[in-house]
N, C-alpha and C. Protein backbone atom coordinates (compact mmCIF):
# COMPACT_ATOMS: atom_id res chain seq x y z
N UNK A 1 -9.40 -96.86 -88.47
CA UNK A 1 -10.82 -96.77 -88.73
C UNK A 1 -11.36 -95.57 -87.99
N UNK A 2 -12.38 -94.70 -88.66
CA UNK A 2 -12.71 -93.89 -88.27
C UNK A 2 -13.95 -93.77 -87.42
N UNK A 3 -14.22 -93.41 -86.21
CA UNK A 3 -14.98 -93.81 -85.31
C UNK A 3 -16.53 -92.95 -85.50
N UNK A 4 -17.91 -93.58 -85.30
CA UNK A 4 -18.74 -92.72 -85.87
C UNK A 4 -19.54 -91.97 -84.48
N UNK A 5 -20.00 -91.18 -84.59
CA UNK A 5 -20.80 -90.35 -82.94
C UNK A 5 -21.57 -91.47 -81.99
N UNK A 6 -22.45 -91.99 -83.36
CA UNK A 6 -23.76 -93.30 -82.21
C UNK A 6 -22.59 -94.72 -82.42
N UNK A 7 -21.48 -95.09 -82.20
CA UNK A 7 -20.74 -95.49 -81.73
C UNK A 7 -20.45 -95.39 -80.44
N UNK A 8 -20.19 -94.05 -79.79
CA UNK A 8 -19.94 -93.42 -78.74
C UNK A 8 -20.81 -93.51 -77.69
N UNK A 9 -22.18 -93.81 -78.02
CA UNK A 9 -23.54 -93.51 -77.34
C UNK A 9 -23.67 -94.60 -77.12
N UNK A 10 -23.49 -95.08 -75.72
CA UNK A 10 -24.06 -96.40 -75.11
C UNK A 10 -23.83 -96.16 -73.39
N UNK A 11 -24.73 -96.99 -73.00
CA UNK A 11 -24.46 -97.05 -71.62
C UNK A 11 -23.72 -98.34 -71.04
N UNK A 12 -22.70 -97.66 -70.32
CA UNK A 12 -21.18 -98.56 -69.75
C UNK A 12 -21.67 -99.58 -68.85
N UNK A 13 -21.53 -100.62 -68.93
CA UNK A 13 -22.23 -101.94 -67.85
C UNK A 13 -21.99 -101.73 -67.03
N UNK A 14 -22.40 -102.01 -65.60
CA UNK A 14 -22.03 -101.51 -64.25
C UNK A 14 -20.43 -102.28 -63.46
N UNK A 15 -20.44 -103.31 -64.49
CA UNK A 15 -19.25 -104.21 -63.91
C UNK A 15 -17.84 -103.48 -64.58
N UNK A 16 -17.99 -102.25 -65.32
CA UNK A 16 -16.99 -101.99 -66.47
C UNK A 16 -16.47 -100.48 -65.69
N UNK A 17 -17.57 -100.09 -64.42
CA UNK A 17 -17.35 -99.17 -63.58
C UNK A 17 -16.85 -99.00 -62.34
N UNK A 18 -15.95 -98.83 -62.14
CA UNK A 18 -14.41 -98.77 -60.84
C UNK A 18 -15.81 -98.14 -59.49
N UNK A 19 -15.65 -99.17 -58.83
CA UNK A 19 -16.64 -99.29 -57.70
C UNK A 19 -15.98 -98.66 -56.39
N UNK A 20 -14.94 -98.81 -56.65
CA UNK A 20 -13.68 -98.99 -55.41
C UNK A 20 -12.60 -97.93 -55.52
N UNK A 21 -11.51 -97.47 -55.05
CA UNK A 21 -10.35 -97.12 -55.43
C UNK A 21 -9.26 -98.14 -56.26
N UNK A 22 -8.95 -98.00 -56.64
CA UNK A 22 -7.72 -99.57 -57.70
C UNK A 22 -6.47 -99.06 -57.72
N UNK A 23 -5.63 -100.20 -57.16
CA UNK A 23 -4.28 -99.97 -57.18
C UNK A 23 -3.77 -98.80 -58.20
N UNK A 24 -2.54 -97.99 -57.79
CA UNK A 24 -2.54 -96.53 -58.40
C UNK A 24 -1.34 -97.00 -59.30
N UNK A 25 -1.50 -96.44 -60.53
CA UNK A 25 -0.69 -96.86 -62.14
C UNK A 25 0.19 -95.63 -61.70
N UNK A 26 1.30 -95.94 -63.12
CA UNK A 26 2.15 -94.81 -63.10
C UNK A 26 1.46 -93.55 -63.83
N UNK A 27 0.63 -94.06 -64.76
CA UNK A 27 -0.22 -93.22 -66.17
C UNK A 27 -1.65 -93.60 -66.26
N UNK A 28 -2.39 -93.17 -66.34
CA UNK A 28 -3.51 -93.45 -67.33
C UNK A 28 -4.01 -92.44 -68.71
N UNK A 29 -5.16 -92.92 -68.90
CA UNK A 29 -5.44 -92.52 -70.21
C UNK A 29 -6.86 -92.17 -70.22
N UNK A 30 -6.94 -91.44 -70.78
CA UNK A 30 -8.34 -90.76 -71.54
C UNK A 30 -8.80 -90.56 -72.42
N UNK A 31 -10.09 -90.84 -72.97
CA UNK A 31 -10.45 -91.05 -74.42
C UNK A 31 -10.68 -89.61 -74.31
N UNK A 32 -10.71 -88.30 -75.26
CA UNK A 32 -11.37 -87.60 -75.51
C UNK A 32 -11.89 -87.48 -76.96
N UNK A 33 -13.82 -87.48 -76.68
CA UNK A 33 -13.81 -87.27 -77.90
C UNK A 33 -14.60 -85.55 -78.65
N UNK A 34 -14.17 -85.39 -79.75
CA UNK A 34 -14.34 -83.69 -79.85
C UNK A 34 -15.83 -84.24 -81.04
N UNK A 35 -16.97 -84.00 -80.77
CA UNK A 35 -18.39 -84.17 -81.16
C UNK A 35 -18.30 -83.49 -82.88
N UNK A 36 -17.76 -82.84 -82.86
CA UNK A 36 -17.94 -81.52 -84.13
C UNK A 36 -16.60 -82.68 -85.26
N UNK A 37 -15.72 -83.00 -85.13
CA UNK A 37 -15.04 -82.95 -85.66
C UNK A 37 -15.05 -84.77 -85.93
N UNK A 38 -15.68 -85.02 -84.67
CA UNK A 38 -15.68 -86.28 -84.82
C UNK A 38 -14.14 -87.44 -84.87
N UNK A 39 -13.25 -86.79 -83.86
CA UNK A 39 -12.03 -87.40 -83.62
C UNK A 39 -11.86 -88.08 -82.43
N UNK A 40 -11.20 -88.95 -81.90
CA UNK A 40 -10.69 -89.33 -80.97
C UNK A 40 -9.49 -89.45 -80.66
N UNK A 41 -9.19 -88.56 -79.17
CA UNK A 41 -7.90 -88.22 -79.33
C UNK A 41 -7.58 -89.47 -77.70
N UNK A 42 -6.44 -90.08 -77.89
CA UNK A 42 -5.91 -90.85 -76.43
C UNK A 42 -5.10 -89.75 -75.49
N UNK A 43 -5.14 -89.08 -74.51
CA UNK A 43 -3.89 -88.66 -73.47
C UNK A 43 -3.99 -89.23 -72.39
N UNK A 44 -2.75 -89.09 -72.55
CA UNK A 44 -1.89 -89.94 -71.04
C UNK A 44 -1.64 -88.82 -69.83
N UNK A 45 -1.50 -89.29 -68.55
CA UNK A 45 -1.20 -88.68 -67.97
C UNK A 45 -1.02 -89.11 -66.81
N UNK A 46 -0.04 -88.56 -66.34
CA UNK A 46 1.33 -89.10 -64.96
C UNK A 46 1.04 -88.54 -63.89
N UNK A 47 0.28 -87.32 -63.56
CA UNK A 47 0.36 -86.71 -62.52
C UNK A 47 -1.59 -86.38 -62.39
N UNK A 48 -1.96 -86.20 -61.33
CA UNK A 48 -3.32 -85.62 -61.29
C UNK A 48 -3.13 -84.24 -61.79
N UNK A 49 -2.34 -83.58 -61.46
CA UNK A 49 -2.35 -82.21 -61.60
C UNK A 49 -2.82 -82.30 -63.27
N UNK A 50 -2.15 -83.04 -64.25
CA UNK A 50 -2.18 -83.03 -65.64
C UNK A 50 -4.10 -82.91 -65.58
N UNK A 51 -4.78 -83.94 -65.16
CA UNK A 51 -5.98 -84.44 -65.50
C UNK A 51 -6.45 -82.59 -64.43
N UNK A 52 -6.25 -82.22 -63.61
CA UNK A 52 -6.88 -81.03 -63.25
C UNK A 52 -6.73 -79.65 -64.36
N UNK A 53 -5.56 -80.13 -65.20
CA UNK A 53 -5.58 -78.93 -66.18
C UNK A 53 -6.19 -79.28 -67.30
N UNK A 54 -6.06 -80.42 -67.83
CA UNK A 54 -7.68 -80.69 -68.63
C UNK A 54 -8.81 -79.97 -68.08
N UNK A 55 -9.33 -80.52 -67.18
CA UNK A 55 -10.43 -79.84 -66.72
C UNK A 55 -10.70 -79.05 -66.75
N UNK A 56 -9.67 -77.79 -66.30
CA UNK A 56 -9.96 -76.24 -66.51
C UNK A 56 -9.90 -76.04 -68.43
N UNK A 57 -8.82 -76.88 -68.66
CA UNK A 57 -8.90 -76.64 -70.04
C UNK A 57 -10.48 -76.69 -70.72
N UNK A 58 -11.13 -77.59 -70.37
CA UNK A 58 -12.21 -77.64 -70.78
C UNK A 58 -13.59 -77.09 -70.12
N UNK A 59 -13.54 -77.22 -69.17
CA UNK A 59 -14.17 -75.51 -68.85
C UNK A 59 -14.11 -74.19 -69.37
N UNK A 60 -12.80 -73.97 -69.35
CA UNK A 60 -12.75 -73.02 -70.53
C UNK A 60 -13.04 -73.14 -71.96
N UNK A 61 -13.07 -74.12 -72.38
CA UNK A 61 -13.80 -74.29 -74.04
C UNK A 61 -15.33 -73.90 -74.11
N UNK A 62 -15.72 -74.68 -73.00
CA UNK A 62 -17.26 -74.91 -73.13
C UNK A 62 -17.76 -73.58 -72.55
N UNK A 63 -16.86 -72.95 -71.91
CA UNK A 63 -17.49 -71.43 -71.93
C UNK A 63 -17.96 -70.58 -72.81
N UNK A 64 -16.68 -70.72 -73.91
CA UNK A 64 -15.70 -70.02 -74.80
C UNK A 64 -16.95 -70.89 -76.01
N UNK A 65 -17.70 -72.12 -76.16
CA UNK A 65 -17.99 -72.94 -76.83
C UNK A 65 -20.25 -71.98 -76.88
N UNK A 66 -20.15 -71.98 -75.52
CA UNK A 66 -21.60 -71.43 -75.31
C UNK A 66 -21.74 -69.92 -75.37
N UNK A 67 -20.73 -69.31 -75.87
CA UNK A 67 -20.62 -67.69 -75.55
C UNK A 67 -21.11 -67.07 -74.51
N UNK A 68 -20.39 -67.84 -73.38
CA UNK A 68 -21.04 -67.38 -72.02
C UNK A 68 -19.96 -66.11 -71.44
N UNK A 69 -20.32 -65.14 -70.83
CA UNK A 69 -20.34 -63.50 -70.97
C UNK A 69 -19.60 -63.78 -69.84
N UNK A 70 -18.22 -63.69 -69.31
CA UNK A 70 -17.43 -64.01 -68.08
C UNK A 70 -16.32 -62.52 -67.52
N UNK A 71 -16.60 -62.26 -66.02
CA UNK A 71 -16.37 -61.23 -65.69
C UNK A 71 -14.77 -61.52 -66.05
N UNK A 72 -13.67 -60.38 -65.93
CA UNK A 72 -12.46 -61.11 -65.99
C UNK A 72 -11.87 -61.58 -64.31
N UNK A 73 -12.58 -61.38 -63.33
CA UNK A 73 -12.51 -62.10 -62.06
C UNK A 73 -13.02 -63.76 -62.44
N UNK A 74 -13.40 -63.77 -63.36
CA UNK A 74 -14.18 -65.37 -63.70
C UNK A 74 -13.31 -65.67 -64.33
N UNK A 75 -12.87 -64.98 -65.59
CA UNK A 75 -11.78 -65.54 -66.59
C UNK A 75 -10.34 -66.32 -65.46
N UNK A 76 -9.90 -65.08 -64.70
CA UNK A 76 -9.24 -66.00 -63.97
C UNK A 76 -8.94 -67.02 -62.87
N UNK A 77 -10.41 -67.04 -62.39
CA UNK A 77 -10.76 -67.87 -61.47
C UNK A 77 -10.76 -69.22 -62.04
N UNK A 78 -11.28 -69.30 -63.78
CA UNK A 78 -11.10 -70.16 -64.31
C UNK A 78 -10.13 -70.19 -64.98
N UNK A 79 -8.82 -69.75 -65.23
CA UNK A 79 -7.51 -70.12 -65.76
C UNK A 79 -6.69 -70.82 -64.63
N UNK A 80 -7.20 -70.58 -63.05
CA UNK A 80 -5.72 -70.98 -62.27
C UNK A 80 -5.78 -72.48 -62.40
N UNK A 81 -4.92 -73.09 -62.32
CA UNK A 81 -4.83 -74.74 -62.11
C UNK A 81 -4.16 -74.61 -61.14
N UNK A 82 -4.81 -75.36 -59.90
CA UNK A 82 -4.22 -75.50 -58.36
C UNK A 82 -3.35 -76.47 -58.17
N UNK A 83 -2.38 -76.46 -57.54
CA UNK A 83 -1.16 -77.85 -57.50
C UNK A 83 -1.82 -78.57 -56.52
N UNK A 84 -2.22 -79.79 -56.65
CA UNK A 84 -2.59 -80.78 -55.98
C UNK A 84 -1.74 -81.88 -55.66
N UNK A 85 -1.84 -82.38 -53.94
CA UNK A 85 -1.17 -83.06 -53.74
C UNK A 85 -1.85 -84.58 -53.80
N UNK A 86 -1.50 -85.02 -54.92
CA UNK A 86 -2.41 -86.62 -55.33
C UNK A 86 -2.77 -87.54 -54.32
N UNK A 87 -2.18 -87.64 -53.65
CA UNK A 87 -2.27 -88.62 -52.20
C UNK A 87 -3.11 -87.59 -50.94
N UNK A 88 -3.63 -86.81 -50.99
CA UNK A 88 -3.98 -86.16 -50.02
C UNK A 88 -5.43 -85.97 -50.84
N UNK A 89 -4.98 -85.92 -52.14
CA UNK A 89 -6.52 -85.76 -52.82
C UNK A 89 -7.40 -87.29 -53.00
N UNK A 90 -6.73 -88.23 -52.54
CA UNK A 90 -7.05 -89.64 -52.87
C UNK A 90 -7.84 -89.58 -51.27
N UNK A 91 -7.30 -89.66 -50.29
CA UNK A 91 -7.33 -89.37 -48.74
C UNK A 91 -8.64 -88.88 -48.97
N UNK A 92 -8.94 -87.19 -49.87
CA UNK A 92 -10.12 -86.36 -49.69
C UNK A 92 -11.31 -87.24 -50.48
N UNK A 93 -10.96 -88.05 -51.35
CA UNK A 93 -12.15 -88.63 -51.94
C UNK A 93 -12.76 -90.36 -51.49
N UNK A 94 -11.81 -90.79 -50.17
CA UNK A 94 -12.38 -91.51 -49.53
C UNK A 94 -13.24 -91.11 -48.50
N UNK A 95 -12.77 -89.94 -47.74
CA UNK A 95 -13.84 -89.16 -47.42
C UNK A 95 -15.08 -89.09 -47.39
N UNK A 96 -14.91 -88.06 -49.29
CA UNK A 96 -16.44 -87.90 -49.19
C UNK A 96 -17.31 -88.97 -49.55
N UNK A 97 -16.69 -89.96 -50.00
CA UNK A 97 -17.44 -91.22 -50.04
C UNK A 97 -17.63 -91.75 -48.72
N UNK A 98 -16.72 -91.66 -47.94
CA UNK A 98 -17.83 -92.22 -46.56
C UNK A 98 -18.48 -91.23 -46.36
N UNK A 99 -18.80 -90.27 -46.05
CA UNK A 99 -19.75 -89.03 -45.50
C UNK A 99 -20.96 -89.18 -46.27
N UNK A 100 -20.77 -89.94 -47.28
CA UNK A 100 -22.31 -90.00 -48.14
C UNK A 100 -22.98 -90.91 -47.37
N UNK A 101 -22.71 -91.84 -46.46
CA UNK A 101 -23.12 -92.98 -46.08
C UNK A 101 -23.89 -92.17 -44.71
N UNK A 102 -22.96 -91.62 -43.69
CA UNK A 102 -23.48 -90.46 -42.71
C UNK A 102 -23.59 -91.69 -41.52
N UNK A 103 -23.64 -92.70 -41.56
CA UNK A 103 -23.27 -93.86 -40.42
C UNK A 103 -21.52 -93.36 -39.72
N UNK A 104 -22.07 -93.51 -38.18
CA UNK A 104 -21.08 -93.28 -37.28
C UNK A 104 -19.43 -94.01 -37.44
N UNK A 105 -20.03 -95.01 -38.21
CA UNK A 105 -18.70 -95.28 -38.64
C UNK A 105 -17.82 -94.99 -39.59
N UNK A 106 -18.89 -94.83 -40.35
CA UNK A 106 -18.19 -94.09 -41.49
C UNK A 106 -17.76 -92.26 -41.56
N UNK A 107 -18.69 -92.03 -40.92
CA UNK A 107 -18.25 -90.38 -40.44
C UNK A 107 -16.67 -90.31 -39.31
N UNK A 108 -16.87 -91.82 -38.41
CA UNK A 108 -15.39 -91.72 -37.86
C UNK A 108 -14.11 -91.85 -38.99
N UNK A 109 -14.24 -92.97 -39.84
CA UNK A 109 -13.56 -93.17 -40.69
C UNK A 109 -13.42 -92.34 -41.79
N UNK A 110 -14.49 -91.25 -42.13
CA UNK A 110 -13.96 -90.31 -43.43
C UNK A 110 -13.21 -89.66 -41.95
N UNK A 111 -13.36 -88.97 -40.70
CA UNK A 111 -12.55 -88.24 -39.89
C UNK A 111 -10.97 -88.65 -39.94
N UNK A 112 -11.13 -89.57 -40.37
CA UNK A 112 -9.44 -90.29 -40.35
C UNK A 112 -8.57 -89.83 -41.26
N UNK A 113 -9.51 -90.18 -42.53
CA UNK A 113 -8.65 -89.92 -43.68
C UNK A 113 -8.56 -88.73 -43.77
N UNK A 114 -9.66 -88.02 -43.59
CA UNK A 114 -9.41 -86.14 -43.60
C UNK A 114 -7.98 -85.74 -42.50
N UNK A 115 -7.72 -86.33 -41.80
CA UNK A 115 -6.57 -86.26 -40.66
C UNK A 115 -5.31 -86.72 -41.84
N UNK A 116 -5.14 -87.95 -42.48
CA UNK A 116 -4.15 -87.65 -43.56
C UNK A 116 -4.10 -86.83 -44.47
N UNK A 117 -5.27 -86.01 -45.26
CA UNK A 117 -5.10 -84.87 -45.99
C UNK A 117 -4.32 -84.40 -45.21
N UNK A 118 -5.00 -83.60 -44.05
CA UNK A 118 -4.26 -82.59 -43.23
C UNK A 118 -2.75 -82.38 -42.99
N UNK A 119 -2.41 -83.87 -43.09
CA UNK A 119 -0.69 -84.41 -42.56
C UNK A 119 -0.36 -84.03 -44.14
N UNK A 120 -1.04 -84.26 -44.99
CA UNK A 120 -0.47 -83.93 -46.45
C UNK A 120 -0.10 -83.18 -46.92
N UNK A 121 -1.21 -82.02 -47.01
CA UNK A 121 -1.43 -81.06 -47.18
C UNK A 121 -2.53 -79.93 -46.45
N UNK A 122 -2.10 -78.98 -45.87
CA UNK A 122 -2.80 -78.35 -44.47
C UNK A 122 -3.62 -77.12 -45.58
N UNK A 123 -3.52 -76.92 -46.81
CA UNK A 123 -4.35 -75.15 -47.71
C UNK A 123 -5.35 -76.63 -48.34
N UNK A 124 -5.16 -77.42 -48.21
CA UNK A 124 -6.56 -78.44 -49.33
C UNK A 124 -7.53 -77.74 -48.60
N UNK A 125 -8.34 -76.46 -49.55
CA UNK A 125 -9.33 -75.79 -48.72
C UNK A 125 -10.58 -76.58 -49.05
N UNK A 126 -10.99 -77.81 -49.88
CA UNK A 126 -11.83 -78.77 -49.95
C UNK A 126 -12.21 -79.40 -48.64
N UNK A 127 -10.64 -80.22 -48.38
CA UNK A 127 -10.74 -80.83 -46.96
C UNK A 127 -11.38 -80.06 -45.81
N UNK A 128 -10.66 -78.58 -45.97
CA UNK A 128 -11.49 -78.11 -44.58
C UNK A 128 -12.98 -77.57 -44.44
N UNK A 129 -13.42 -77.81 -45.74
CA UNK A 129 -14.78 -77.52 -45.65
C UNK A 129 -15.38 -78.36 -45.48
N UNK A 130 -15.28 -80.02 -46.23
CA UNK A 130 -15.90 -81.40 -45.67
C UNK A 130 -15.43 -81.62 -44.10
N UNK A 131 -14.52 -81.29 -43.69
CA UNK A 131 -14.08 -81.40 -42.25
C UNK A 131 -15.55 -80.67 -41.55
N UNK A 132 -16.09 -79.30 -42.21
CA UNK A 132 -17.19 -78.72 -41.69
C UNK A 132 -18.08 -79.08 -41.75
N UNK A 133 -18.33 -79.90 -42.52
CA UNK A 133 -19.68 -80.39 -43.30
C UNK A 133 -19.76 -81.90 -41.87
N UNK A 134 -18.49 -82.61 -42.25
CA UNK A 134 -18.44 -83.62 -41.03
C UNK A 134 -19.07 -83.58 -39.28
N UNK A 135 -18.48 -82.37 -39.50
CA UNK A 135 -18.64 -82.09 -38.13
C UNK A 135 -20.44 -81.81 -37.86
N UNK A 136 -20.84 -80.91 -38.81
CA UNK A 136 -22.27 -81.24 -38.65
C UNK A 136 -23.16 -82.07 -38.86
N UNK A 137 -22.67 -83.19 -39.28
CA UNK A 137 -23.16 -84.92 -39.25
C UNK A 137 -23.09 -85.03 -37.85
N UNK A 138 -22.07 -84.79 -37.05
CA UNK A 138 -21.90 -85.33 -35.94
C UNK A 138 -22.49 -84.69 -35.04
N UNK A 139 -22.72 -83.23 -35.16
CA UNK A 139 -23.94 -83.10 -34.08
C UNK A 139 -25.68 -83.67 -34.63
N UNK A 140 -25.95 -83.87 -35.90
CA UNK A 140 -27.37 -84.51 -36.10
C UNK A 140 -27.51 -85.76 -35.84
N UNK A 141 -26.00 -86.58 -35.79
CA UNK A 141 -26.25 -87.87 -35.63
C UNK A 141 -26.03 -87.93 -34.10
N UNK A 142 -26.10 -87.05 -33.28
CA UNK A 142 -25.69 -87.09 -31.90
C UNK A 142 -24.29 -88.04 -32.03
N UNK A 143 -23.10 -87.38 -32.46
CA UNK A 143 -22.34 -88.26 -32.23
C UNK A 143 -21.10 -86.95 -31.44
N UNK A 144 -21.32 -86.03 -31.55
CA UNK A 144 -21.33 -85.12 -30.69
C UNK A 144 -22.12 -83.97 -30.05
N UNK A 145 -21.72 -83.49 -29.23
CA UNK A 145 -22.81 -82.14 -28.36
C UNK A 145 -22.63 -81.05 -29.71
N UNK A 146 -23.96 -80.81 -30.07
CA UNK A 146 -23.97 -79.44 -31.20
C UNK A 146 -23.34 -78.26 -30.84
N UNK A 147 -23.39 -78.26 -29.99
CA UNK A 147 -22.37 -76.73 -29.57
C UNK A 147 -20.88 -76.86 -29.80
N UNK A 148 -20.22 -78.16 -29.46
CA UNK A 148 -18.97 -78.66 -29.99
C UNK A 148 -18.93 -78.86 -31.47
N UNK A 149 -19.68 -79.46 -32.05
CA UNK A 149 -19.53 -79.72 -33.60
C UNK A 149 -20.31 -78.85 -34.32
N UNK A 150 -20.55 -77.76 -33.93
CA UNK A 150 -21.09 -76.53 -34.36
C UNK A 150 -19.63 -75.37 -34.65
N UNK A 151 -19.32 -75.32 -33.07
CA UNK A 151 -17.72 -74.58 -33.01
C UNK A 151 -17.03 -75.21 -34.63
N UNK A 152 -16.52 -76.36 -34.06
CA UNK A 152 -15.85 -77.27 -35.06
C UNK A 152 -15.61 -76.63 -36.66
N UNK A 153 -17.47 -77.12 -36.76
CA UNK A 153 -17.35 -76.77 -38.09
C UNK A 153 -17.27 -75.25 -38.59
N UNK A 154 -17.70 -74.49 -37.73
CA UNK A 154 -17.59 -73.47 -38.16
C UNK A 154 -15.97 -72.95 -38.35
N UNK A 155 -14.93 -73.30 -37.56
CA UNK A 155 -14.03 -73.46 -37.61
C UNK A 155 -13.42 -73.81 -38.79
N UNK A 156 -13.47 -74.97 -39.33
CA UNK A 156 -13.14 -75.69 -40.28
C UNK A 156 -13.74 -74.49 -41.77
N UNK A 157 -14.94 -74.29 -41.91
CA UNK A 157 -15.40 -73.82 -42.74
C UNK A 157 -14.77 -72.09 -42.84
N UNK A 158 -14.21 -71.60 -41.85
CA UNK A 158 -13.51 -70.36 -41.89
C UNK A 158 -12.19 -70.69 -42.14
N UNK A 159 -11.80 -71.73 -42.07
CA UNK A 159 -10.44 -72.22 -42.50
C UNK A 159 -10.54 -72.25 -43.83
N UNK A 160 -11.06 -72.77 -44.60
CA UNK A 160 -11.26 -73.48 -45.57
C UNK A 160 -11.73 -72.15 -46.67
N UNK A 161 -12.32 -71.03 -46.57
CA UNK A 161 -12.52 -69.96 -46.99
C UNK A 161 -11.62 -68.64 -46.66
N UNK A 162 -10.56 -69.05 -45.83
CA UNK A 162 -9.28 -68.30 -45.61
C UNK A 162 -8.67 -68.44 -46.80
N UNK A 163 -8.42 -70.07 -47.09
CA UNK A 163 -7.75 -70.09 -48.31
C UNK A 163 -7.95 -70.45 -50.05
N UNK A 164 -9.75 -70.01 -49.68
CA UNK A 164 -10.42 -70.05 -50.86
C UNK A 164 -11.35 -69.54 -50.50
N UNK A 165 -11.97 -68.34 -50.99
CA UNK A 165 -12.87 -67.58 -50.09
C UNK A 165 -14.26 -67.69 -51.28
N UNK A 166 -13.81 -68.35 -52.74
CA UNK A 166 -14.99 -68.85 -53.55
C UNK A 166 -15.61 -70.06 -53.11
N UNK A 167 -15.10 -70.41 -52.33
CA UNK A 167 -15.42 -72.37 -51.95
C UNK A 167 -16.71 -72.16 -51.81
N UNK A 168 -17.62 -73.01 -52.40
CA UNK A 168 -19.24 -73.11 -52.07
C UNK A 168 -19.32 -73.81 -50.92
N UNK A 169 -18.41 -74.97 -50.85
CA UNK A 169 -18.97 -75.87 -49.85
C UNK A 169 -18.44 -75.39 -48.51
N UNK A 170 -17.50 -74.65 -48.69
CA UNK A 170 -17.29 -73.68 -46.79
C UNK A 170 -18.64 -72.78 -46.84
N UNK A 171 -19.45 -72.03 -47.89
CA UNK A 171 -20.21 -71.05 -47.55
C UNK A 171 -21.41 -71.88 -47.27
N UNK A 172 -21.83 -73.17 -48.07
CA UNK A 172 -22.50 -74.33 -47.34
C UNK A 172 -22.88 -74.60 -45.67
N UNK A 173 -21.47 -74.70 -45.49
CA UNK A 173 -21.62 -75.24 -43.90
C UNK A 173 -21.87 -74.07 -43.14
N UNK A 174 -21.45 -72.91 -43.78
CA UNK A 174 -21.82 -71.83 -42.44
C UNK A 174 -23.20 -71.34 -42.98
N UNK A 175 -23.78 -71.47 -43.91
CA UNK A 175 -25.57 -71.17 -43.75
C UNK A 175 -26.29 -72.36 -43.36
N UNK A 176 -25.48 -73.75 -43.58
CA UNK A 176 -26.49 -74.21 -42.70
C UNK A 176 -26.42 -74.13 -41.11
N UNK A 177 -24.84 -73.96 -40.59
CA UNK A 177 -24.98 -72.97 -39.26
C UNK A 177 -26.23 -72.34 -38.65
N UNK A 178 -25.99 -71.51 -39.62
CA UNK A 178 -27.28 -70.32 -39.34
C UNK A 178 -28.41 -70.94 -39.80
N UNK A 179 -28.86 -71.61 -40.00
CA UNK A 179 -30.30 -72.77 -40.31
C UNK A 179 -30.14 -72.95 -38.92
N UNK A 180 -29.32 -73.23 -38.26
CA UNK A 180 -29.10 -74.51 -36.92
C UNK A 180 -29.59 -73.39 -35.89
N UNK A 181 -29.06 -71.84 -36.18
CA UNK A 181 -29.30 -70.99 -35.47
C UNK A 181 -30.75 -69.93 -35.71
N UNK A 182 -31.24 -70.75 -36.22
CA UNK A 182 -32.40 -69.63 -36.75
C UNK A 182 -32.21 -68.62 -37.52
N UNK A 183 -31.40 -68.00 -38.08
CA UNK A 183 -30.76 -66.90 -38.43
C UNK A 183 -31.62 -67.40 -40.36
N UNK A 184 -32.11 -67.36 -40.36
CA UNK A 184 -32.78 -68.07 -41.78
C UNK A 184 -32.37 -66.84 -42.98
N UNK A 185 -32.17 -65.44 -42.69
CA UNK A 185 -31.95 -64.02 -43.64
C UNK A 185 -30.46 -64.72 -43.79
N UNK A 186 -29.74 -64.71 -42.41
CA UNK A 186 -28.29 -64.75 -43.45
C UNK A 186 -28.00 -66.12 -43.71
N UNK A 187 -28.90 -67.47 -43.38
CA UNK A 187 -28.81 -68.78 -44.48
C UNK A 187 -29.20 -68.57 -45.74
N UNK A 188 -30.38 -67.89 -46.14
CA UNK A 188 -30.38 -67.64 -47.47
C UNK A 188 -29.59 -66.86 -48.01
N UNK A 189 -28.55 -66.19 -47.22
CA UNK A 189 -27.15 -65.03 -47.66
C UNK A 189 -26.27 -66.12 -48.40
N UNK A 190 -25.90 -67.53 -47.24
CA UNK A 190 -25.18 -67.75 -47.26
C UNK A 190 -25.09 -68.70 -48.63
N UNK A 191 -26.27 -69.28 -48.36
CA UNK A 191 -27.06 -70.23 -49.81
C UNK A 191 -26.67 -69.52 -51.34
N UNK A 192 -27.02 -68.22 -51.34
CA UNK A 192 -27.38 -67.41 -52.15
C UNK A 192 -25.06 -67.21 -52.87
């Protein structure tokens, strides 16, 4: 049977939405559906890395889809697919789910799991920029001296742009640095 568009259009009950992390499968699956053509296609896939090259895959469509004008420094910024280490990327997204919370416990506890990225994989230049971002929770929440979790993050965030020097969220933590420092010309540098 052939599936129709306002078929597609509904909003997913909240109980039908993975709240949690869930025991890890060998495969899952993905509906994709293509709007124009009106198909639905099932893929499977075994590895995260697979589901990260979708992604770029489709980034690149919807570029390619909006005739959006891309330098060829963009073209290939958006062709690389990065090898990800799945368990270190699982580690990074408990993380940033505790850091949303910004409670001392939970800022200790995303600190943890960011410590298994690290054991995982030491270039996850994600990790070392939430490592930066962390660290400046911990001087607003007084959970350390700002001059220590200032160092820190700045640290972390020059790490983290060593080995991705596009990362927004390392150039994040070091303008809000310079917020912390008054320096407000090169926070809006850094923003910018």
């Amino acid at each position: 049977r052939r599936m129709k568009t306002r078929e597609l259009e509904y909003d997913l009950p909240p109980e039908l939405i993975a709240q949690h992390p869930v025991a890890r499968r060998d495969e899952s699956r993905l509906l994709v559906y293509d709007r124009v053509s009106e198909r639905v296609d099932h893929r499977r896939f075994a590895e995260l890395s697979d589901v990260l090259g979708l992604q770029s895959e489709v980034a690149e469509t919807v570029a390619k889809e909006i005739a959006l004008q891309l330098t060829p420094r963009e073209s290939a910024q958006l062709a690389l697919r990065p090898s990800v280490n799945a368990d270190a990327h699982v580690e990074y997204l408990k993380a940033l789910h505790l850091l949303h919370d910004a409670s001392p416990q939970a800022v200790t506890l995303a600190l943890k799991h960011l410590d298994q990225v690290f054991a995982l994989d030491r270039a996850f230049a994600p990790a070392w920029a939430m490592l930066g971002y962390a660290n400046l929770v911990r001087a607003s929440r007084g959970m350390a001296p700002p001059a220590e979790a200032d160092a820190a993050a700045e640290a972390a965030a020059n790490t983290a742009l060593a080995l991705d020097p596009n990362l927004a969220e390392a150039h994040s933590v070091l303008a809000q640095l310079r917020v912390h420092r008054r320096d407000v010309a090169g926070a809006i540098r850094g923003f910018e």
